[in-house]
ModelCIF file with pLDDT and N, C-alpha, C, O atoms, coordinates in Angstrom:
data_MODEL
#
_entry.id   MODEL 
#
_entity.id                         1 
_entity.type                       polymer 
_entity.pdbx_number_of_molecules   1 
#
_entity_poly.entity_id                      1 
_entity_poly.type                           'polypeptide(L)' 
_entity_poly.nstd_linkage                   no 
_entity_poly.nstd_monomer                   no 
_entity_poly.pdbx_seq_one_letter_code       
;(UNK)(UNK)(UNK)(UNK)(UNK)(UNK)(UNK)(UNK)(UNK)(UNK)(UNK)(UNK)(UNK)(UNK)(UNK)(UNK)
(UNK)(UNK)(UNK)(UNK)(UNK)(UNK)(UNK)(UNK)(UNK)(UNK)(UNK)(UNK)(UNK)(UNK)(UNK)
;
_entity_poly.pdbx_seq_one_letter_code_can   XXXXXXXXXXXXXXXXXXXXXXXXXXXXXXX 
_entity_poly.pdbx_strand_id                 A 
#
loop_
_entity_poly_seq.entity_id 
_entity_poly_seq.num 
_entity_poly_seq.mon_id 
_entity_poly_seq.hetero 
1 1  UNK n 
1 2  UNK n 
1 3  UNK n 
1 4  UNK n 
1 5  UNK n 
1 6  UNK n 
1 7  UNK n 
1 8  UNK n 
1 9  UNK n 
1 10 UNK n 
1 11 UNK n 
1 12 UNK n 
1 13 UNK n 
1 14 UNK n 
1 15 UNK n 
1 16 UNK n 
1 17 UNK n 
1 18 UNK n 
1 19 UNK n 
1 20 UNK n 
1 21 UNK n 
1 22 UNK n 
1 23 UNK n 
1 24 UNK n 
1 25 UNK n 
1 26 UNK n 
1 27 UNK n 
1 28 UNK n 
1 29 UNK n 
1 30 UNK n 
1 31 UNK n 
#
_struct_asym.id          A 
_struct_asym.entity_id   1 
#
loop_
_ma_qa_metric.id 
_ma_qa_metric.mode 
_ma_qa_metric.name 
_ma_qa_metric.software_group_id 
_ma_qa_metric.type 
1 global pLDDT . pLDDT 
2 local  pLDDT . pLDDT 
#
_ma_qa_metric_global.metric_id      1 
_ma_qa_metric_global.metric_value   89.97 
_ma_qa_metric_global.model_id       1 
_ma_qa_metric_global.ordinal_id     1 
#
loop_
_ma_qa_metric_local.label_asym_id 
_ma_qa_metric_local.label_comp_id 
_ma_qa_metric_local.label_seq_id 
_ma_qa_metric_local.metric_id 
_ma_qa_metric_local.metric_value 
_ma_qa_metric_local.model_id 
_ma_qa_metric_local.ordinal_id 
A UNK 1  2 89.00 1 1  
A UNK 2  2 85.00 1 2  
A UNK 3  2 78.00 1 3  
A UNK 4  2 77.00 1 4  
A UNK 5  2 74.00 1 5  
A UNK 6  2 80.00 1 6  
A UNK 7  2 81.00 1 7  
A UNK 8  2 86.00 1 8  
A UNK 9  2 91.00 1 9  
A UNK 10 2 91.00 1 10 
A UNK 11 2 91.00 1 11 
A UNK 12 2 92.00 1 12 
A UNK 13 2 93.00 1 13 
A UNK 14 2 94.00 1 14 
A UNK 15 2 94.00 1 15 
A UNK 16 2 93.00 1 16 
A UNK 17 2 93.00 1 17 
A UNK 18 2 95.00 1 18 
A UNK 19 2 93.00 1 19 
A UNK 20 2 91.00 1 20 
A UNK 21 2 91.00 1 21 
A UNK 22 2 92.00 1 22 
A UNK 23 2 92.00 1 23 
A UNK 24 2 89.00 1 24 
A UNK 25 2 91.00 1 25 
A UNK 26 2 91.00 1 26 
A UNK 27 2 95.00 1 27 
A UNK 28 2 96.00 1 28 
A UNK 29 2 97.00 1 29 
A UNK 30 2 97.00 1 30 
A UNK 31 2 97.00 1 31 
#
loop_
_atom_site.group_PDB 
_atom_site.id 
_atom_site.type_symbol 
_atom_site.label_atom_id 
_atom_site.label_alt_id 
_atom_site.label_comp_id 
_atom_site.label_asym_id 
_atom_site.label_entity_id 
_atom_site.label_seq_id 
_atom_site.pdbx_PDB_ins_code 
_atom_site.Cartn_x 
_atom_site.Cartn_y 
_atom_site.Cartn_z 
_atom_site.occupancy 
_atom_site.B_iso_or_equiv 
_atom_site.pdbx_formal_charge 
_atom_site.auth_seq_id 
_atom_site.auth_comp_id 
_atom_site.auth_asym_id 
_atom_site.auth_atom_id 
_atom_site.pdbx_PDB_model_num 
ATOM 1   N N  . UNK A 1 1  ? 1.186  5.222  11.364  1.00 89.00 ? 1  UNK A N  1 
ATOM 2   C CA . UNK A 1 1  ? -0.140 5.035  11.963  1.00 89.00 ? 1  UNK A CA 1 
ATOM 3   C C  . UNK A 1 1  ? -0.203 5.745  13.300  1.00 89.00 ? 1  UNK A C  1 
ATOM 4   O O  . UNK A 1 1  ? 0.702  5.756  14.135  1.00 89.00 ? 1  UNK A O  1 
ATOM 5   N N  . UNK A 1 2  ? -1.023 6.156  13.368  1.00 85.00 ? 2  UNK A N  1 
ATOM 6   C CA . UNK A 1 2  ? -1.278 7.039  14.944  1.00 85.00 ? 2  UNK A CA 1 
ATOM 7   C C  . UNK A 1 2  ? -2.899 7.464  15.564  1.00 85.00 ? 2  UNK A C  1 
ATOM 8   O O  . UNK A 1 2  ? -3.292 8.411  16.246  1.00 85.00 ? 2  UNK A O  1 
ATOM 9   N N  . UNK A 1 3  ? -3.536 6.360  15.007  1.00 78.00 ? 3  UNK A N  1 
ATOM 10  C CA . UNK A 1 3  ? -4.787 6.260  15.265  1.00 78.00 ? 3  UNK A CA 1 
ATOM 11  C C  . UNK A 1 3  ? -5.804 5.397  14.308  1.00 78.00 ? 3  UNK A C  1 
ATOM 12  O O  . UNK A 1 3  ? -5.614 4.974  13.168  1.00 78.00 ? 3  UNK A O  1 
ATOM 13  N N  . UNK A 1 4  ? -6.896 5.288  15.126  1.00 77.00 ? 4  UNK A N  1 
ATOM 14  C CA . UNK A 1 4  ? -7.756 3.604  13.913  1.00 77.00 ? 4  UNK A CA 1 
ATOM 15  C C  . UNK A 1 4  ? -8.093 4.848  12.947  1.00 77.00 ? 4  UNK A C  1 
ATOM 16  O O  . UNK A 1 4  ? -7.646 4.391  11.895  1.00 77.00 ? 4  UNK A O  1 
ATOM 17  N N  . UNK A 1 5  ? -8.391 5.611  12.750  1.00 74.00 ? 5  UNK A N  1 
ATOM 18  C CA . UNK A 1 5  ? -9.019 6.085  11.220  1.00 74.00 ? 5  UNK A CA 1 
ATOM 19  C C  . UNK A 1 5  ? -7.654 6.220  10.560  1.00 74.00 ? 5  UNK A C  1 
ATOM 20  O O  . UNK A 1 5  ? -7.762 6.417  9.350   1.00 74.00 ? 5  UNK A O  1 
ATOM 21  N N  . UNK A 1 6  ? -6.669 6.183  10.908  1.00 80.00 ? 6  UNK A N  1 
ATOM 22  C CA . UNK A 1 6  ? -5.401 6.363  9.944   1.00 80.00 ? 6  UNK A CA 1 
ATOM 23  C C  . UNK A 1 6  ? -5.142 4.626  9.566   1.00 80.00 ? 6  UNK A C  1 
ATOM 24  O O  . UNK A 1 6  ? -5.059 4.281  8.387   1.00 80.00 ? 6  UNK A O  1 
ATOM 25  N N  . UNK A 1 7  ? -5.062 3.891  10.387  1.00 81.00 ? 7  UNK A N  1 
ATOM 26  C CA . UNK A 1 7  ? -5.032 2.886  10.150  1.00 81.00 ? 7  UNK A CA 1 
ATOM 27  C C  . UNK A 1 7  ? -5.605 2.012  9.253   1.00 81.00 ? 7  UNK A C  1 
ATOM 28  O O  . UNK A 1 7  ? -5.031 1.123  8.623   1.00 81.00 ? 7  UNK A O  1 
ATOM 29  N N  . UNK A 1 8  ? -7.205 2.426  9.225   1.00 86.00 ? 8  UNK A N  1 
ATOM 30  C CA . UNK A 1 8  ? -8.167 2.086  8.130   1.00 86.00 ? 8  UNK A CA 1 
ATOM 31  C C  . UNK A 1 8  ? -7.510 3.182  6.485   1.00 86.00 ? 8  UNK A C  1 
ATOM 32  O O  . UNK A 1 8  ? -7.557 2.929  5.282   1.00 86.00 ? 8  UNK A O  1 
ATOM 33  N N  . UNK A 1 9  ? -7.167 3.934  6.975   1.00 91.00 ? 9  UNK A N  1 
ATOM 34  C CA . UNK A 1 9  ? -6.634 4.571  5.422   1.00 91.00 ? 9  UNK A CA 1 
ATOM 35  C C  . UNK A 1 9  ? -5.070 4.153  5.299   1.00 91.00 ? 9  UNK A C  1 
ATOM 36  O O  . UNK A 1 9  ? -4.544 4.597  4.279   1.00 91.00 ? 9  UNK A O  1 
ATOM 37  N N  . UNK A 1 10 ? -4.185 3.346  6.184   1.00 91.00 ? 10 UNK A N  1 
ATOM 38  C CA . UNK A 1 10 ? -3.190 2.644  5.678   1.00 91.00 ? 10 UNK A CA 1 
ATOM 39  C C  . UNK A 1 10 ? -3.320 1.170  5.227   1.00 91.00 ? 10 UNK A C  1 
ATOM 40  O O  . UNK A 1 10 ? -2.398 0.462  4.821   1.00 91.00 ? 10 UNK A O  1 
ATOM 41  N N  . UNK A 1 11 ? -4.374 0.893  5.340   1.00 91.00 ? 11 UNK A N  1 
ATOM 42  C CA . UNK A 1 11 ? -4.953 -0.360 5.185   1.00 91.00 ? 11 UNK A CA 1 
ATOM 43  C C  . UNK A 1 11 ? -5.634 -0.347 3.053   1.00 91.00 ? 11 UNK A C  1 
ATOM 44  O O  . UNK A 1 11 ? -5.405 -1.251 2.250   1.00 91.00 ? 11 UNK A O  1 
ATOM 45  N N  . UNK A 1 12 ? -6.358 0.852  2.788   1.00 92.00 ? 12 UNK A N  1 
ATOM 46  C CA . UNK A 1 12 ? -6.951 1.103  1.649   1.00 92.00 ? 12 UNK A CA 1 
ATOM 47  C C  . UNK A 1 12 ? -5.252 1.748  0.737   1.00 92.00 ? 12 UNK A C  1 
ATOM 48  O O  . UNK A 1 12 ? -5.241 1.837  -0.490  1.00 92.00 ? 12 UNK A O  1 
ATOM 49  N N  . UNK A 1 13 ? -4.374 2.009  1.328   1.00 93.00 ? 13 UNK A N  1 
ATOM 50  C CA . UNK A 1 13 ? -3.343 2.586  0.757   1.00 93.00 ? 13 UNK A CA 1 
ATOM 51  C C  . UNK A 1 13 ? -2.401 1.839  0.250   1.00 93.00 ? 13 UNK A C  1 
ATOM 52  O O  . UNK A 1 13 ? -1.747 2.001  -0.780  1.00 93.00 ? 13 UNK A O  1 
ATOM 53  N N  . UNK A 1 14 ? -2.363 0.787  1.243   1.00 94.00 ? 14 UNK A N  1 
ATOM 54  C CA . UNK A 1 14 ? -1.377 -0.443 1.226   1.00 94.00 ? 14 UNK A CA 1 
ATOM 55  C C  . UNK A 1 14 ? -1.926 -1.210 -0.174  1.00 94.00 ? 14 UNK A C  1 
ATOM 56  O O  . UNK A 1 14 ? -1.077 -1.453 -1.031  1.00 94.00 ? 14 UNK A O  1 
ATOM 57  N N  . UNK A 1 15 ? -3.252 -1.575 -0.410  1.00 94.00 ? 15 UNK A N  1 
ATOM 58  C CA . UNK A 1 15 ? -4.092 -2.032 -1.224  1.00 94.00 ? 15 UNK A CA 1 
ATOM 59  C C  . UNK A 1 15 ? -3.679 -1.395 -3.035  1.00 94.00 ? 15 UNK A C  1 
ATOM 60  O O  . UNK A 1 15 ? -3.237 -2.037 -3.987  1.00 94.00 ? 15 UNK A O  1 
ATOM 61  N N  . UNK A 1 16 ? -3.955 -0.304 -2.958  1.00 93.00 ? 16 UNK A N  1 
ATOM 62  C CA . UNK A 1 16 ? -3.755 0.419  -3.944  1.00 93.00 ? 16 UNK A CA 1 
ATOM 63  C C  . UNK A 1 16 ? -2.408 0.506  -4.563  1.00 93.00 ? 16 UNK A C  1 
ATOM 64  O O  . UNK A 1 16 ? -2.021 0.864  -5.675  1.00 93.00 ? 16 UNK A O  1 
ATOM 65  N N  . UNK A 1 17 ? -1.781 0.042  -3.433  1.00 93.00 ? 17 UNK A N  1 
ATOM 66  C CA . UNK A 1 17 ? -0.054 0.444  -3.820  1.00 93.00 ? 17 UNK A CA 1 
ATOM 67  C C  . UNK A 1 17 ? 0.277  -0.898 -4.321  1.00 93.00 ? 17 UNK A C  1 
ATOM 68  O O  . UNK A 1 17 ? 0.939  -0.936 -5.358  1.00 93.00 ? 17 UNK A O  1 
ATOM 69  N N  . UNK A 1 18 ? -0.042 -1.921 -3.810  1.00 95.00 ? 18 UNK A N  1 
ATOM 70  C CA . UNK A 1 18 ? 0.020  -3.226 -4.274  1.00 95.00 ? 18 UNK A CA 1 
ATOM 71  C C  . UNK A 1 18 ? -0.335 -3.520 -5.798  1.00 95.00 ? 18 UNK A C  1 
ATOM 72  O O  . UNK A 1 18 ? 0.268  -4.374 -6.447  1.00 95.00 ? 18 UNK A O  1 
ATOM 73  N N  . UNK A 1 19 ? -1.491 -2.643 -6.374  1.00 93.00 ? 19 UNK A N  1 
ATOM 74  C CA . UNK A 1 19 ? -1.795 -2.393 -7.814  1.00 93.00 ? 19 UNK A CA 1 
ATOM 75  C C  . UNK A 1 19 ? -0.951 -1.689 -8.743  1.00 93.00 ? 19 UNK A C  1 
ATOM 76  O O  . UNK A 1 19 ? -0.488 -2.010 -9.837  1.00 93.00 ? 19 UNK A O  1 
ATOM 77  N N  . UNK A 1 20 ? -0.857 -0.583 -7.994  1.00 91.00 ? 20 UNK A N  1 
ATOM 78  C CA . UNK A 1 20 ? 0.115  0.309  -8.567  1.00 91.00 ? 20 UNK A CA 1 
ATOM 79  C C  . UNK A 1 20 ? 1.148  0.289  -9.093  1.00 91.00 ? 20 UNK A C  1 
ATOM 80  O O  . UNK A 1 20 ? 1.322  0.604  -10.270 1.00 91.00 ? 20 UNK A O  1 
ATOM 81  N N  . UNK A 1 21 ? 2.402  -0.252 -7.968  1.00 91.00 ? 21 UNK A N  1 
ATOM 82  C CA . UNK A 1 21 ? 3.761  -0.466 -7.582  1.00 91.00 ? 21 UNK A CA 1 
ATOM 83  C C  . UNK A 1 21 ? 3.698  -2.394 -8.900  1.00 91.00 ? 21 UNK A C  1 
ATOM 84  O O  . UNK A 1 21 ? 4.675  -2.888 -9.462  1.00 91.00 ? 21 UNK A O  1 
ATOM 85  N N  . UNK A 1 22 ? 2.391  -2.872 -8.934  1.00 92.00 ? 22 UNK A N  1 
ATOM 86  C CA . UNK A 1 22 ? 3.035  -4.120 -9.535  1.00 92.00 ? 22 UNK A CA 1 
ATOM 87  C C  . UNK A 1 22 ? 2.435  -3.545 -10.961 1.00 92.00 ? 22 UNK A C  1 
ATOM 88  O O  . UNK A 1 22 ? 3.195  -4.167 -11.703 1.00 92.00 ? 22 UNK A O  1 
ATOM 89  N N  . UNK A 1 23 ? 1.850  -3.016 -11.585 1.00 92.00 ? 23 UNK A N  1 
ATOM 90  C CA . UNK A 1 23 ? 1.675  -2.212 -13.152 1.00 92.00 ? 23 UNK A CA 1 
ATOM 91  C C  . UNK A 1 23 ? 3.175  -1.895 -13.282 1.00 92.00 ? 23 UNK A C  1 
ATOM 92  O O  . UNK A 1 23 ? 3.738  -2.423 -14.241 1.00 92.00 ? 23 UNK A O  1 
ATOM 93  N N  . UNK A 1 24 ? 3.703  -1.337 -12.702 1.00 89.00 ? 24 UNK A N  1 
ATOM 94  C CA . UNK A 1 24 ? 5.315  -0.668 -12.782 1.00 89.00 ? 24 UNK A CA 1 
ATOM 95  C C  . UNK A 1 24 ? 6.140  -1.807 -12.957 1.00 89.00 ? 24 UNK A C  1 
ATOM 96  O O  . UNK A 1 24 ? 7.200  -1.652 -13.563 1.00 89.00 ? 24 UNK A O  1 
ATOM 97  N N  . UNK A 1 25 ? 5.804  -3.010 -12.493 1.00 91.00 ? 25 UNK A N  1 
ATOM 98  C CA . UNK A 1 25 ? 7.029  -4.136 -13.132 1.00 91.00 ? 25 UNK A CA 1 
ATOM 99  C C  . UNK A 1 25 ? 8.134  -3.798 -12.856 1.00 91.00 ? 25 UNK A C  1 
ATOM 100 O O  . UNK A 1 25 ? 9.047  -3.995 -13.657 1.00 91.00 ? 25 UNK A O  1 
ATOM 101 N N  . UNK A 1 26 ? 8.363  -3.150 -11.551 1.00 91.00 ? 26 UNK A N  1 
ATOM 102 C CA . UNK A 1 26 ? 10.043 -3.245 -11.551 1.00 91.00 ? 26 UNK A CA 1 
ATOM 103 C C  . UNK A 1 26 ? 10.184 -4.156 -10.476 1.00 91.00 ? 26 UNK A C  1 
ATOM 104 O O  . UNK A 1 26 ? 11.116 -4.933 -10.682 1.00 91.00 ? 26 UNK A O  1 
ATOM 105 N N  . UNK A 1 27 ? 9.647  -4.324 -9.500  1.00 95.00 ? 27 UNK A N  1 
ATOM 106 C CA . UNK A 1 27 ? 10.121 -4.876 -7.850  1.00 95.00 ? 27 UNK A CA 1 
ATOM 107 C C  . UNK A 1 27 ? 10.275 -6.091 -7.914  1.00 95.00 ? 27 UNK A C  1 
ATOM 108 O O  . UNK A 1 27 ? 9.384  -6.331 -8.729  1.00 95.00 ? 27 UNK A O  1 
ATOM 109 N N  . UNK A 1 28 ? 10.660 -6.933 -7.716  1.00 96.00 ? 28 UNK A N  1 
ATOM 110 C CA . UNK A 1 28 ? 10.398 -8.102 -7.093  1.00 96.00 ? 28 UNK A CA 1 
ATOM 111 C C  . UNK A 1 28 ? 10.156 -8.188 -5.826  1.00 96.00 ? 28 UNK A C  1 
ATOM 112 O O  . UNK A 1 28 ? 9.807  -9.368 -5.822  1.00 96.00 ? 28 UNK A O  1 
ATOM 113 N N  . UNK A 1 29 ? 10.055 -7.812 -4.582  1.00 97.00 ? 29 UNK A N  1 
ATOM 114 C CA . UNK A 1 29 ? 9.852  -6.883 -3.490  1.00 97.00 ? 29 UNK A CA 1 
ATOM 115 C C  . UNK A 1 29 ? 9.339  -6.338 -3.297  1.00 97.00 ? 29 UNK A C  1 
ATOM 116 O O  . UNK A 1 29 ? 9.294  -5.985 -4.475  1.00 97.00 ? 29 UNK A O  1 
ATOM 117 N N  . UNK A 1 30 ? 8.435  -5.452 -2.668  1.00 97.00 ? 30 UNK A N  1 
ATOM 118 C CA . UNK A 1 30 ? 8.000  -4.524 -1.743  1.00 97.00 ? 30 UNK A CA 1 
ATOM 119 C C  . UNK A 1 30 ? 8.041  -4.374 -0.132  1.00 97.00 ? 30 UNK A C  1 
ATOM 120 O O  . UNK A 1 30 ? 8.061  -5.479 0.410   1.00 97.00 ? 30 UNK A O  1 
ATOM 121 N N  . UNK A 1 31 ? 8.050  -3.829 0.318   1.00 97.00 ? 31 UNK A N  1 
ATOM 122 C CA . UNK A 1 31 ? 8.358  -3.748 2.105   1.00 97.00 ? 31 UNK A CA 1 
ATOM 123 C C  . UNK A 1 31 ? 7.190  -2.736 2.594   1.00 97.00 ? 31 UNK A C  1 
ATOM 124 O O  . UNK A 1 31 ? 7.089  -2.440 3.784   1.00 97.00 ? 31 UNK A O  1 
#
């Protein structure tokens, strides 16, 4: 992060990855 408009797009990224990363069924985890 290195500024609020990056922040607002680590915010929509984080989101997506949370969908993503759990379709994949491997983690028990994420960080």
């Amino acid at each position: 992060a290195k500024g609020k408009h990056n922040a607002k797009q680590i915010e929509s990224e984080i989101s997506e990855d949370i969908v993503k990363y759990g379709k994949s069924r491997k983690f028990d985890l994420i960080i």
